[in-house]
PDB file of N, CA and C in Angstrom:
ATOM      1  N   UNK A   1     108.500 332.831 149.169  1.00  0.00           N
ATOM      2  CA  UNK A   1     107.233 332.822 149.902  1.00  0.00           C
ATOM      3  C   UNK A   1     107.499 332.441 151.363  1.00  0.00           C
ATOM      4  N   UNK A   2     106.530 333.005 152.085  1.00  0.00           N
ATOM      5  CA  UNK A   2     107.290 332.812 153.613  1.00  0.00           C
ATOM      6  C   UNK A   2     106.188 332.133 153.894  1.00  0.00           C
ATOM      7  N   UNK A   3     106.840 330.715 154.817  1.00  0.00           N
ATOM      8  CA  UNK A   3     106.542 329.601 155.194  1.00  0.00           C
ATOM      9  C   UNK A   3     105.957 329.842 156.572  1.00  0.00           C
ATOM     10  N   UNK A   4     105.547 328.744 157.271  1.00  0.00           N
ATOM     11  CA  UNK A   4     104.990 328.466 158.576  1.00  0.00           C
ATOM     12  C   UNK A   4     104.855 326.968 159.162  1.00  0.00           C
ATOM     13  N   UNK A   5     104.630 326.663 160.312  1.00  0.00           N
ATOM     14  CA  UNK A   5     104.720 325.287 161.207  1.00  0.00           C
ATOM     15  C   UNK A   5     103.005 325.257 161.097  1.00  0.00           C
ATOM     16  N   UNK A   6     102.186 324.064 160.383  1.00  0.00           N
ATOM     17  CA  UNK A   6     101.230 324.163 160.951  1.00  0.00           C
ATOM     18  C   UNK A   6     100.530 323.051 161.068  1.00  0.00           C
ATOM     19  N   UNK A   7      99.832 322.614 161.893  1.00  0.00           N
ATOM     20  CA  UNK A   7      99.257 321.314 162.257  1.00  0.00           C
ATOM     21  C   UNK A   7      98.062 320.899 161.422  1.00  0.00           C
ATOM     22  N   UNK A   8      98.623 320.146 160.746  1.00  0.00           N
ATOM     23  CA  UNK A   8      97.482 319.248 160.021  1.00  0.00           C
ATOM     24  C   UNK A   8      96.930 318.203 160.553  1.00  0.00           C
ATOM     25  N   UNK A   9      95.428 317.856 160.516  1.00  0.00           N
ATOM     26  CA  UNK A   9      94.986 316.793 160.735  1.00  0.00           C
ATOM     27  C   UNK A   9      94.441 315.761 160.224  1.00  0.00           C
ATOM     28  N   UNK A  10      95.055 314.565 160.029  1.00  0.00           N
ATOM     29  CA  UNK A  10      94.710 313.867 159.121  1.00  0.00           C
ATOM     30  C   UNK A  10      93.802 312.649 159.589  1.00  0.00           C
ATOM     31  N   UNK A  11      94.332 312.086 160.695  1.00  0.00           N
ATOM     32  CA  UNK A  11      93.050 311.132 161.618  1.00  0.00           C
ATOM     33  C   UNK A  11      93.319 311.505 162.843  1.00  0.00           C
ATOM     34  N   UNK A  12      92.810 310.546 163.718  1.00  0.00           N
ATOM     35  CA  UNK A  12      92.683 310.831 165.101  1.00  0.00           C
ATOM     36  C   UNK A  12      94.114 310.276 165.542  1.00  0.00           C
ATOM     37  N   UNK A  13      94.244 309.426 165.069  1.00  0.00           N
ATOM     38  CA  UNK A  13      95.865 309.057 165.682  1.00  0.00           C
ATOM     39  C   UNK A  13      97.262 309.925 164.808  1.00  0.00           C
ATOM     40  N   UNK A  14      96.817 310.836 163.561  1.00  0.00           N
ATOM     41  CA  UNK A  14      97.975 311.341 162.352  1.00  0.00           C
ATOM     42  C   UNK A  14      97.661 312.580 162.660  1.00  0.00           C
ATOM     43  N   UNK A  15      98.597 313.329 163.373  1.00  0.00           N
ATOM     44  CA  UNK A  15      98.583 314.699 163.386  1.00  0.00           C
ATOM     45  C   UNK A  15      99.841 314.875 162.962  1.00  0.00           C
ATOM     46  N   UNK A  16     100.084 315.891 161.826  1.00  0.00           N
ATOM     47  CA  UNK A  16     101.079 316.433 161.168  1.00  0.00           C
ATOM     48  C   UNK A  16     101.566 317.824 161.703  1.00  0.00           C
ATOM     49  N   UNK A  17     103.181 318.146 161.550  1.00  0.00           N
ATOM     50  CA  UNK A  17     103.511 319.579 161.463  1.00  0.00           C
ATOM     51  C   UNK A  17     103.948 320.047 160.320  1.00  0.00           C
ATOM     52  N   UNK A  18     103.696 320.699 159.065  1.00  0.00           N
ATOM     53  CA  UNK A  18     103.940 321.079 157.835  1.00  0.00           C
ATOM     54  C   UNK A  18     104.361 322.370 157.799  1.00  0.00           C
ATOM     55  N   UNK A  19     105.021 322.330 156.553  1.00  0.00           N
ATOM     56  CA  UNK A  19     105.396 324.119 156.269  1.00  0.00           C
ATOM     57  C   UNK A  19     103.983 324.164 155.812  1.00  0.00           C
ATOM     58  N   UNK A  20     103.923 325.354 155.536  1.00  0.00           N
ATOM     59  CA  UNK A  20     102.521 326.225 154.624  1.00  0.00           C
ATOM     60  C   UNK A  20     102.283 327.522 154.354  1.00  0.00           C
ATOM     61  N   UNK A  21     102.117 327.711 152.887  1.00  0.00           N
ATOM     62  CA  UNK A  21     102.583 329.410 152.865  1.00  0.00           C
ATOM     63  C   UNK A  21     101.967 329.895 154.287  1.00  0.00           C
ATOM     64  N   UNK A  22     101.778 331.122 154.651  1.00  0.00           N
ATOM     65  CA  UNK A  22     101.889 331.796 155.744  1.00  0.00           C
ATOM     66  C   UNK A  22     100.558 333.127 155.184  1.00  0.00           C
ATOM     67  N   UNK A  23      99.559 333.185 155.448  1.00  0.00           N
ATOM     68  CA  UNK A  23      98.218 333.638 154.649  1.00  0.00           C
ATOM     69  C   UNK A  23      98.556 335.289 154.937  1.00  0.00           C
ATOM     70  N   UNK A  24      98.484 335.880 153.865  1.00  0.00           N
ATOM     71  CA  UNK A  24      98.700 336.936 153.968  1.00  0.00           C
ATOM     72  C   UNK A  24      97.481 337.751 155.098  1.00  0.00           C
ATOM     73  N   UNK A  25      98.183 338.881 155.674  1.00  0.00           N
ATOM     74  CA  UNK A  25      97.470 339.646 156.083  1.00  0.00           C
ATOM     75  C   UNK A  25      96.916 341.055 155.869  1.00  0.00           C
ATOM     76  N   UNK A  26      95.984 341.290 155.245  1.00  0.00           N
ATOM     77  CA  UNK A  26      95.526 342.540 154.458  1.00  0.00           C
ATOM     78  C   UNK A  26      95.666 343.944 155.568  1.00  0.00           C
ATOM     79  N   UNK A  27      94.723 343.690 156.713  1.00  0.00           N
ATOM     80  CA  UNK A  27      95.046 345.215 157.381  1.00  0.00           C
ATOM     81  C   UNK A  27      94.796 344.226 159.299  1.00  0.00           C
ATOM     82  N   UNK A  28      95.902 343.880 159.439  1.00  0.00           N
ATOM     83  CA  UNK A  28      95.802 343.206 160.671  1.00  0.00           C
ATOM     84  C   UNK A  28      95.602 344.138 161.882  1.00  0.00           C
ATOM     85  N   UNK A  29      95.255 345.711 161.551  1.00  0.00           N
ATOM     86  CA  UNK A  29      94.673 346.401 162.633  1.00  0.00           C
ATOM     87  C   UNK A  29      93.152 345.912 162.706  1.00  0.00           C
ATOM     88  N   UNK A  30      92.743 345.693 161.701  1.00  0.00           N
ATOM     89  CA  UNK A  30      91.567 345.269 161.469  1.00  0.00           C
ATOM     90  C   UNK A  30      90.856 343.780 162.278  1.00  0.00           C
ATOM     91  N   UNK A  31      92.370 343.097 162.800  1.00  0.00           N
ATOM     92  CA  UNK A  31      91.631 341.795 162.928  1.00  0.00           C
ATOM     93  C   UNK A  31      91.172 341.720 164.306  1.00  0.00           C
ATOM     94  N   UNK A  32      90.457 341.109 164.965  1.00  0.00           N
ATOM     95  CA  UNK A  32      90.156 341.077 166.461  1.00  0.00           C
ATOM     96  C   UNK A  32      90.839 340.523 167.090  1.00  0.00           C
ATOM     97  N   UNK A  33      91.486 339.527 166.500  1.00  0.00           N
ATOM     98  CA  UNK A  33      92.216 338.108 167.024  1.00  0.00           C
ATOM     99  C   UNK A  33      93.669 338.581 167.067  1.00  0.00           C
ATOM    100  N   UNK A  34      93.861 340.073 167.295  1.00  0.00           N
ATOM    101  CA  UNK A  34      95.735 340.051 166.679  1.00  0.00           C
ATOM    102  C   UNK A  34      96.781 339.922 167.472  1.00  0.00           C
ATOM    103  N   UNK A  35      96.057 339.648 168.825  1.00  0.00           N
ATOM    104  CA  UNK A  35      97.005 339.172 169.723  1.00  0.00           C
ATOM    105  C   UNK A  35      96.881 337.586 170.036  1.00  0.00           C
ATOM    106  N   UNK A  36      96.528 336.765 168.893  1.00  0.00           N
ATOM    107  CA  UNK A  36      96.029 335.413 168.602  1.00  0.00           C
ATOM    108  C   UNK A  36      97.002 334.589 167.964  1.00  0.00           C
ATOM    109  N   UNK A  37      98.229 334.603 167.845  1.00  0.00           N
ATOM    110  CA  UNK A  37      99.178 334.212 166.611  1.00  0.00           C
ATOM    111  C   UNK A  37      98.790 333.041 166.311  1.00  0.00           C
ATOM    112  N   UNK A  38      97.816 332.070 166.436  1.00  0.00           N
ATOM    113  CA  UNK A  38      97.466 330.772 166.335  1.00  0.00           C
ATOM    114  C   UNK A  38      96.088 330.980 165.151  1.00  0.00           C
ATOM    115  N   UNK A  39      95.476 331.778 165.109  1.00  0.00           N
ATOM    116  CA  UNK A  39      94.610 331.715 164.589  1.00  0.00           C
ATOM    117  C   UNK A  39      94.415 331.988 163.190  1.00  0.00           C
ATOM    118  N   UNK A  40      95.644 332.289 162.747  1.00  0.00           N
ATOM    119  CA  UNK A  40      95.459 332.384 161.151  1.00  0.00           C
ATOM    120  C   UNK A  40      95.875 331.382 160.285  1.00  0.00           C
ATOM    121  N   UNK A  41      96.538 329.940 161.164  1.00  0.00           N
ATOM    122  CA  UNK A  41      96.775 328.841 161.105  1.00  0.00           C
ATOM    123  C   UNK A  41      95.599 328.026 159.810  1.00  0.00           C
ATOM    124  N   UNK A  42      95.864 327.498 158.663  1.00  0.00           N
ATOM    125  CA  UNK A  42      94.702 327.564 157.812  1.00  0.00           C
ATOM    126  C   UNK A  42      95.458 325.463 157.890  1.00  0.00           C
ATOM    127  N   UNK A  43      93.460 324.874 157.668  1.00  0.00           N
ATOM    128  CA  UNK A  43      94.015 323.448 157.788  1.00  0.00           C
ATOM    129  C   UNK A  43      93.286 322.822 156.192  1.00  0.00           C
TER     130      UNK A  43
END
């Protein structure tokens, strides 16, 4: 499964960087955001 860096937030002072699967993308012509690489980031 392919992984990813992604920022979790846990309080105001605990911000995490975690693996996390990496959310599949069904038809990323489709997405608006696809020049967004940040935004499929899931918390």
């Amino acid at each position: 499964m392919t992984t990813m860096k992604a920022m979790t937030y846990y309080g105001e002072n605990d911000i995490r960087f975690e693996d996390r699967p990496k959310p599949t993308i069904i038809d990323p012509n489709r997405c608006h955001h696809q020049n967004d690489q940040n935004h499929h980031l899931w918390y």
